[in-house]
N, C-alpha and C. Protein backbone atom coordinates (compact mmCIF):
# COMPACT_ATOMS: atom_id res chain seq x y z
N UNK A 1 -22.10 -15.96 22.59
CA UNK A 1 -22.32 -15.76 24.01
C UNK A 1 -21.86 -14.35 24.37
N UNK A 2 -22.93 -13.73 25.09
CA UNK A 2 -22.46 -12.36 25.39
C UNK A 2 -22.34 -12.60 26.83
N UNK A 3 -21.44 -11.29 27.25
CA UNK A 3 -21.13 -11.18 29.08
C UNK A 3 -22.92 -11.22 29.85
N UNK A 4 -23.48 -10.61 29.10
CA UNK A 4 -24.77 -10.91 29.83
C UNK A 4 -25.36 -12.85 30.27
N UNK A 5 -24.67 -13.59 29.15
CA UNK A 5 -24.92 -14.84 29.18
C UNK A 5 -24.10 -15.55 29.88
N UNK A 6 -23.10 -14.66 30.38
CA UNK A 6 -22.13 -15.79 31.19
C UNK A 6 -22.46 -16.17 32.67
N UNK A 7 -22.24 -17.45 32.99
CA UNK A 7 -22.66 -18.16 34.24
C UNK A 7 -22.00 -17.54 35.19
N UNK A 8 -22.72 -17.55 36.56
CA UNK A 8 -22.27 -17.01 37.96
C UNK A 8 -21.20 -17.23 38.20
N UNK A 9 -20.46 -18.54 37.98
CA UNK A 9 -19.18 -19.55 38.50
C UNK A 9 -18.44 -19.05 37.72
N UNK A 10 -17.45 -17.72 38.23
CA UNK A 10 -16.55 -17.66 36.93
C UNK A 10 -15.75 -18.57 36.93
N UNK A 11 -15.78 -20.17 37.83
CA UNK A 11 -14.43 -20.87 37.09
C UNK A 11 -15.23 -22.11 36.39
N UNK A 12 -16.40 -21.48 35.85
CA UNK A 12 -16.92 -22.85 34.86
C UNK A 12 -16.52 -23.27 34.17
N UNK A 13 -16.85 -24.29 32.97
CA UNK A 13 -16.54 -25.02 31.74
C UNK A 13 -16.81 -23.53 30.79
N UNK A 14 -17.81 -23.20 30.93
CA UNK A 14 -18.51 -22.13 30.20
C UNK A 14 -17.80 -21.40 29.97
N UNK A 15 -17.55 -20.70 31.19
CA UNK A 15 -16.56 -19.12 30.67
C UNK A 15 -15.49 -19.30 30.24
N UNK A 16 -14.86 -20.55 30.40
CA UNK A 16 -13.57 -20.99 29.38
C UNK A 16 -13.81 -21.38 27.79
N UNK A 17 -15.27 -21.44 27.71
CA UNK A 17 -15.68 -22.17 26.73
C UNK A 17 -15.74 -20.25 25.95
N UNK A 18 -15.97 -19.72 26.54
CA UNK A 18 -16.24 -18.15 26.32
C UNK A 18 -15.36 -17.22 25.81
N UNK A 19 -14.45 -17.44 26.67
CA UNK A 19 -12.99 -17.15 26.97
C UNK A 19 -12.21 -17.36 25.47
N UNK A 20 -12.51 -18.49 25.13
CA UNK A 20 -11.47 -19.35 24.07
C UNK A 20 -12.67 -19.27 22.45
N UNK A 21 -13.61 -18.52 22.81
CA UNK A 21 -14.50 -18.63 21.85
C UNK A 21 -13.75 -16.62 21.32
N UNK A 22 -14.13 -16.00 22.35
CA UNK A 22 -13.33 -14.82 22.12
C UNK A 22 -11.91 -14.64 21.45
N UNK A 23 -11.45 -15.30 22.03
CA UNK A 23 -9.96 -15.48 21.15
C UNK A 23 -9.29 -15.72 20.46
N UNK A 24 -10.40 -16.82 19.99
CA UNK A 24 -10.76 -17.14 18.27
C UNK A 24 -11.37 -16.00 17.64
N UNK A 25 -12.23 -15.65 17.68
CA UNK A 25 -12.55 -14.06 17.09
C UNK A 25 -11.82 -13.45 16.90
N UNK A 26 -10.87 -12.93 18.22
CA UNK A 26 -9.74 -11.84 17.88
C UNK A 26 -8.90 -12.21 16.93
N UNK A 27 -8.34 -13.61 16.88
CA UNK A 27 -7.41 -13.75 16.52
C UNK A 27 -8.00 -13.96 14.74
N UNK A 28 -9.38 -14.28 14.30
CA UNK A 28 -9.55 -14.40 13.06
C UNK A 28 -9.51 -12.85 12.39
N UNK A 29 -9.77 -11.60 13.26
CA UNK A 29 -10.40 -9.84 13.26
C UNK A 29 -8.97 -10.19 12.98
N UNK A 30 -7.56 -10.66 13.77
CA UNK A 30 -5.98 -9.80 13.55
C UNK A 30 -5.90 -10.70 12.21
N UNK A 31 -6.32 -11.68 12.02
CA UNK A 31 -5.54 -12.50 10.46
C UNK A 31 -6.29 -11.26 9.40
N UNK A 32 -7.52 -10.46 9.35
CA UNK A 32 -8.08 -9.78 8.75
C UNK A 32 -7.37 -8.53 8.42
N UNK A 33 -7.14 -7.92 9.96
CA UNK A 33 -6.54 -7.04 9.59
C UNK A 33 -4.84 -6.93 8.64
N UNK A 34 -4.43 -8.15 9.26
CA UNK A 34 -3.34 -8.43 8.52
C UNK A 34 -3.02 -8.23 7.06
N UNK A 35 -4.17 -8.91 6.51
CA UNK A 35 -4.40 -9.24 4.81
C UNK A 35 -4.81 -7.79 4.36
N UNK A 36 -5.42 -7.12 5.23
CA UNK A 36 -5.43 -5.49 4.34
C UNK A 36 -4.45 -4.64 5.05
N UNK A 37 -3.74 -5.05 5.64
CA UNK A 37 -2.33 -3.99 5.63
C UNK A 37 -1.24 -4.02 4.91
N UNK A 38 -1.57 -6.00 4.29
CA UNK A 38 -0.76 -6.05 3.10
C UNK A 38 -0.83 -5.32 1.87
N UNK A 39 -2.33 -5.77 1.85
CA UNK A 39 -3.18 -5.20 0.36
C UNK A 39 -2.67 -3.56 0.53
N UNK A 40 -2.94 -2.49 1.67
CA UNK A 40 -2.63 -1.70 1.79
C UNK A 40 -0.60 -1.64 1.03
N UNK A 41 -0.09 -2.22 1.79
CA UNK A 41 1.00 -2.23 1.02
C UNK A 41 2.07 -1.94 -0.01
N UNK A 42 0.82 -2.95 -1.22
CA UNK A 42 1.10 -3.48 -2.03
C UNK A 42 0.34 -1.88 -3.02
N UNK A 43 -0.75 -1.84 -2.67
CA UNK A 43 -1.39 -0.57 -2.68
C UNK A 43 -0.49 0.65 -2.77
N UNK A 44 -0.11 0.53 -2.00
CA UNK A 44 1.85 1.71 -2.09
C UNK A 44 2.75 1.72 -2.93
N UNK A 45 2.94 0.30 -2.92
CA UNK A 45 3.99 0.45 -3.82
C UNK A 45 3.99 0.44 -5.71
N UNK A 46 2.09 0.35 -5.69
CA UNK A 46 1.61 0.81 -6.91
C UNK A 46 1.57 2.44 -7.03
N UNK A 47 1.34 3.05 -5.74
CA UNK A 47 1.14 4.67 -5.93
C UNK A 47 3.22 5.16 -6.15
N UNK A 48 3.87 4.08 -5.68
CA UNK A 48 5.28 4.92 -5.47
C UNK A 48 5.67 4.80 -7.12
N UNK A 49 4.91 3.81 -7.69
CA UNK A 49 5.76 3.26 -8.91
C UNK A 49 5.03 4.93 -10.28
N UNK A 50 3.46 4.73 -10.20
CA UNK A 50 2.93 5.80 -10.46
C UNK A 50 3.83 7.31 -9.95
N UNK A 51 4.40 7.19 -9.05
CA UNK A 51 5.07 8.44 -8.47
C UNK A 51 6.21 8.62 -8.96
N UNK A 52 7.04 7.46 -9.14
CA UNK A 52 8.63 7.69 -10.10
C UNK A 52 8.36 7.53 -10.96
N UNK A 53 7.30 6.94 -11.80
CA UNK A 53 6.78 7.69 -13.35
C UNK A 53 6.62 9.26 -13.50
N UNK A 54 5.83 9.82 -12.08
CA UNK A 54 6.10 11.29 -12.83
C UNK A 54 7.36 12.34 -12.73
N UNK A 55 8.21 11.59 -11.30
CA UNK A 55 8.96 12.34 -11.01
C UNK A 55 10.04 12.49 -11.93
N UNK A 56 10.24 11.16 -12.24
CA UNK A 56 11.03 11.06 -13.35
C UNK A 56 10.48 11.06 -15.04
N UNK A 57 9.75 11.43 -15.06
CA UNK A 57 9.33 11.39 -16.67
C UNK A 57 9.90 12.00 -17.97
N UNK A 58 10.32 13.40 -17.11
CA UNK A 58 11.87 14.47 -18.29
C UNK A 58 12.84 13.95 -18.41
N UNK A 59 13.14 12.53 -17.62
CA UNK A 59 14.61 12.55 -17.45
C UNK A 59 15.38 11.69 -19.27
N UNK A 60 16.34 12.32 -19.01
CA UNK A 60 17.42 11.37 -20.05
C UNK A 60 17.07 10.11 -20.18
N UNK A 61 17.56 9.85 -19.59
CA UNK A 61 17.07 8.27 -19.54
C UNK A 61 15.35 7.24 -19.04
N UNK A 62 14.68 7.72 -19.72
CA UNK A 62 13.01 7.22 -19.91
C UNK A 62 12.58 5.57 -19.26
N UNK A 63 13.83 4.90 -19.68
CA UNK A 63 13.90 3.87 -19.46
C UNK A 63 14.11 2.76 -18.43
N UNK A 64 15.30 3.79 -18.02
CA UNK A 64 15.60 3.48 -16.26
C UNK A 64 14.42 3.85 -15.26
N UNK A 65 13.38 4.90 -15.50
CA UNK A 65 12.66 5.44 -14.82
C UNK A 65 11.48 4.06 -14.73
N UNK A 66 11.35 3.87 -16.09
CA UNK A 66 10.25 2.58 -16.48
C UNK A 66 10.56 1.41 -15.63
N UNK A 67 11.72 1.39 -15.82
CA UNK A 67 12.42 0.26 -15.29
C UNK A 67 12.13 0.20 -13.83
N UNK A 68 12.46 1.60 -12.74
CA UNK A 68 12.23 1.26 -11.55
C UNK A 68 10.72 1.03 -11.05
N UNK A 69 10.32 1.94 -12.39
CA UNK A 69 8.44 1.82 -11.63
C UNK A 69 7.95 0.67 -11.77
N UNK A 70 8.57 -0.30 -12.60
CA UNK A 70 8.21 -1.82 -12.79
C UNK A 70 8.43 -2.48 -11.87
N UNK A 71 9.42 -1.90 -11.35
CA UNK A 71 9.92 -2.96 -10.09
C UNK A 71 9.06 -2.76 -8.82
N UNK A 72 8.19 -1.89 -8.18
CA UNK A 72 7.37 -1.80 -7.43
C UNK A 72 5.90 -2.47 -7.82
N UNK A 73 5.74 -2.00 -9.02
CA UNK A 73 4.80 -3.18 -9.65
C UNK A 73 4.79 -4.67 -9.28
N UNK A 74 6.04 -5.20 -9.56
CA UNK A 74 6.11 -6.30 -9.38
C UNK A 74 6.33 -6.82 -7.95
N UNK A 75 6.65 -6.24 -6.77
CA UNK A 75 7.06 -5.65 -5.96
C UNK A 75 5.75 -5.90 -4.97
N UNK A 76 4.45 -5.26 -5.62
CA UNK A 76 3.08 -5.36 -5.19
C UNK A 76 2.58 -6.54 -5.50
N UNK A 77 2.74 -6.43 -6.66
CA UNK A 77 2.05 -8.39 -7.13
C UNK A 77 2.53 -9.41 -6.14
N UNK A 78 3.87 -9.02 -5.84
CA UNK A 78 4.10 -10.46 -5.12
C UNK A 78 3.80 -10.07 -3.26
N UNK A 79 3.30 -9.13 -2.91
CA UNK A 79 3.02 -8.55 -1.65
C UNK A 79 1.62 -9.34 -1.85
N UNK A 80 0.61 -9.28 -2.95
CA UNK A 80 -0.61 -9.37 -2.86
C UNK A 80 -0.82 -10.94 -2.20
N UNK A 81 0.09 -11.54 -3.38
CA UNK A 81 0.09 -12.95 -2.84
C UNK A 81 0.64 -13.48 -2.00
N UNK A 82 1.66 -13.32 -1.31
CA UNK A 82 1.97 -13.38 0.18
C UNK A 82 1.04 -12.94 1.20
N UNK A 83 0.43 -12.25 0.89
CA UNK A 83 -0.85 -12.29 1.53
C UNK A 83 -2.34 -13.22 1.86
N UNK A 84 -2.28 -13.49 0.66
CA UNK A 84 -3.27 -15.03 0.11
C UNK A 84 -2.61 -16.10 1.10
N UNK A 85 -1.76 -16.22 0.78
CA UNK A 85 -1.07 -17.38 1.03
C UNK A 85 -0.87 -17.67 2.51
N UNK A 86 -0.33 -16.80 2.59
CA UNK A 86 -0.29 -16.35 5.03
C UNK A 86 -1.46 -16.28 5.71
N UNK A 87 -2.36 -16.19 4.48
CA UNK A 87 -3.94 -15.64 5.61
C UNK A 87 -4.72 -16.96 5.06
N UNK A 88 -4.36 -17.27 4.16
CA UNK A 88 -4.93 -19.02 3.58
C UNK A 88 -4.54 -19.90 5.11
N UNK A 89 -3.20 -19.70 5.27
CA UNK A 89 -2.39 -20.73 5.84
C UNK A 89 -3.13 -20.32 7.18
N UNK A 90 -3.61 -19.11 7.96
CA UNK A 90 -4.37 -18.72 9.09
C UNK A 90 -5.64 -19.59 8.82
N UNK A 91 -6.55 -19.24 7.73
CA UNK A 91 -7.82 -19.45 7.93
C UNK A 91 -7.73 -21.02 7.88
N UNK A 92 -6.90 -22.19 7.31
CA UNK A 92 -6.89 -23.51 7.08
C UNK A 92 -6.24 -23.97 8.86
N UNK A 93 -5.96 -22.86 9.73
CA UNK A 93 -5.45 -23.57 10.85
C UNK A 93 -7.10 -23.19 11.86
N UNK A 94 -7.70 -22.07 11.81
CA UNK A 94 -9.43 -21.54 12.02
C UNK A 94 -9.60 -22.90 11.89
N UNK A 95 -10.04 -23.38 10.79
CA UNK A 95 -11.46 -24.14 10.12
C UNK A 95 -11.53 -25.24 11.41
N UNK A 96 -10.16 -25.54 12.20
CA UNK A 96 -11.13 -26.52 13.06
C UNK A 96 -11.55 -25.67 14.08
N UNK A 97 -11.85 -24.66 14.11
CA UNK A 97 -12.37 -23.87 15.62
C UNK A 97 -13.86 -23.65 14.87
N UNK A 98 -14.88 -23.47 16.04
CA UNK A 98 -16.16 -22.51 15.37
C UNK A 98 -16.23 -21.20 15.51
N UNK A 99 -15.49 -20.82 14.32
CA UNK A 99 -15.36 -19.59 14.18
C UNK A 99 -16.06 -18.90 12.65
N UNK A 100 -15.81 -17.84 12.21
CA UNK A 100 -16.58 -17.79 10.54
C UNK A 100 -15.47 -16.81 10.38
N UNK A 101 -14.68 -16.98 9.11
CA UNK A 101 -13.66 -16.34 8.51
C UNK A 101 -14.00 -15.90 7.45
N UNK A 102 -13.11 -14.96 7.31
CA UNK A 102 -13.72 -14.44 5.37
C UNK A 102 -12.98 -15.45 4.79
N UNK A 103 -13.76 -15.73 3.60
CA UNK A 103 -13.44 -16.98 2.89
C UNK A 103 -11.89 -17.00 2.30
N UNK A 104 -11.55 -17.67 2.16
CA UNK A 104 -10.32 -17.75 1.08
C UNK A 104 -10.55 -17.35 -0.35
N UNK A 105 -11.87 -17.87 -1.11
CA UNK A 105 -12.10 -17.31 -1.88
C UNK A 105 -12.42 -15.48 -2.00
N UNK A 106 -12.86 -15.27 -1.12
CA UNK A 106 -13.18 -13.70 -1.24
C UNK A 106 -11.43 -13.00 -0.95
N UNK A 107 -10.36 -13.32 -0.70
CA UNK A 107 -9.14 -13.08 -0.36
C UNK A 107 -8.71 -13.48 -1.79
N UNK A 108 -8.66 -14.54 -2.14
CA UNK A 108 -8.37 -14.56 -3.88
C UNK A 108 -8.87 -13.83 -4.76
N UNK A 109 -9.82 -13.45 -4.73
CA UNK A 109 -10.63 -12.72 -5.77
C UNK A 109 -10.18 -11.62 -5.59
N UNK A 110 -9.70 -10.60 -4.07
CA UNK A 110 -9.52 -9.33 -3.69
C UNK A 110 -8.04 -8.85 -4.22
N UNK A 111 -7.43 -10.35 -4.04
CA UNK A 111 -5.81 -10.40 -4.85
C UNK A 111 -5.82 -10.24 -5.97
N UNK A 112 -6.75 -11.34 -6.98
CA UNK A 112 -6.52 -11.22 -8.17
C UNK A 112 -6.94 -9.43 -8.93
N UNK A 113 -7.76 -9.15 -7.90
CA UNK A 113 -8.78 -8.09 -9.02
C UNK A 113 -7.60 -6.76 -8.88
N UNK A 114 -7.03 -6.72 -7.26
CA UNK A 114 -5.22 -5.56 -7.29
C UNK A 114 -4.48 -6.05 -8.03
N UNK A 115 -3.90 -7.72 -8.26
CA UNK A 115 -3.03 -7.88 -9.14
C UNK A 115 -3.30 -7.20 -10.72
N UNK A 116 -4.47 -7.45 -11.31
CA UNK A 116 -5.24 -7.07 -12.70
C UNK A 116 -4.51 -5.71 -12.39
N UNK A 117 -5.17 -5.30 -11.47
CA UNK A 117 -5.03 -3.45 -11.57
C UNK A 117 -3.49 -2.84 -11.74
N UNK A 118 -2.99 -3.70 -10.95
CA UNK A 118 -1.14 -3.56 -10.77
C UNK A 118 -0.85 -3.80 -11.96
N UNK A 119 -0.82 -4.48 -12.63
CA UNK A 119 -0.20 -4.63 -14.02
C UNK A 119 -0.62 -4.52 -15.39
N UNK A 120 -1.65 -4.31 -15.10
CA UNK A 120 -2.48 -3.32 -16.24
C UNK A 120 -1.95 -1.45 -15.86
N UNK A 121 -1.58 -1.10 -14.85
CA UNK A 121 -0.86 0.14 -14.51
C UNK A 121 0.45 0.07 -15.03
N UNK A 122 1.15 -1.03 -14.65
CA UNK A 122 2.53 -1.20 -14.94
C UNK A 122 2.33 -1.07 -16.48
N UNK A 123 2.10 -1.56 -17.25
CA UNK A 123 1.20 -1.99 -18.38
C UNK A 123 1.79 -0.66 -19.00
N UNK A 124 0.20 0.37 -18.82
CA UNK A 124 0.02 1.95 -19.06
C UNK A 124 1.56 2.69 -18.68
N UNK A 125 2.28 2.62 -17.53
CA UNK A 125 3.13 3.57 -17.40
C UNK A 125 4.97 2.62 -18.11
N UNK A 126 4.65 1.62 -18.45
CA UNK A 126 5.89 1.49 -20.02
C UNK A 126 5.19 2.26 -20.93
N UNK A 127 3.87 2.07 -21.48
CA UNK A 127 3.95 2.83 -22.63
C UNK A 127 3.73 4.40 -22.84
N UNK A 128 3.71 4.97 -21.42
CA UNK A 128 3.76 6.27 -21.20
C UNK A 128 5.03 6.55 -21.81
């Protein structure tokens, strides 16, 4: 329903019906944006881990350096899925509204394919 479609009576059934149809939208657009500010995130704390790999790469100790960049690695993995999981738990409270959400599956798949990437990096920068 667009504002062009809305009835004369603004205190109808309708425009509440309108009203509450909108706000379901917004509120499915903020669970969206949510899940890629995580991904964004998690996204970070793969570039910071890549980043104390190089900053530290001369140092004495090789290991400690490995050590911290792992920990943002892991750090991201579990950002990815806290994400799944919070925006699962959004879209399973949606499903009784008529609304259309991005699937849960397309949110799993978007997790799994950063997780792959996260630790296949982590992966590469131990054996750097």
């Amino acid at each position: 329903m667009t504002k062009t479609d809305l009835p004369d009576d603004p205190d109808s059934t309708e425009m509440a019906d309108a009203r509450t149809a909108w706000a379901e939208d917004r509120t499915v657009l903020a669970n969206e944006r949510t899940f890629a500010g995580w991904m964004r995130t998690g996204m970070a704390c793969v570039a910071l881990a890549l980043g104390l790999k190089a900053v530290f790469q001369d140092t004495e100790y090789p290991y400690v350096a490995k050590a911290a960049a792992e920990i943002f690695i892991l750090v991201a993995v579990l950002i990815f899925w806290a994400a799944v999981r919070k925006c699962h738990k959004a879209n399973d409270r949606m499903r009784d509204h008529d609304v259309e959400a991005t699937s849960n599956q397309q949110m799993l798949l978007l997790a799994s394919i950063l997780t792959f990437g996260a630790v296949v990096t982590g992966v590469i920068l131990w054996l750097l």
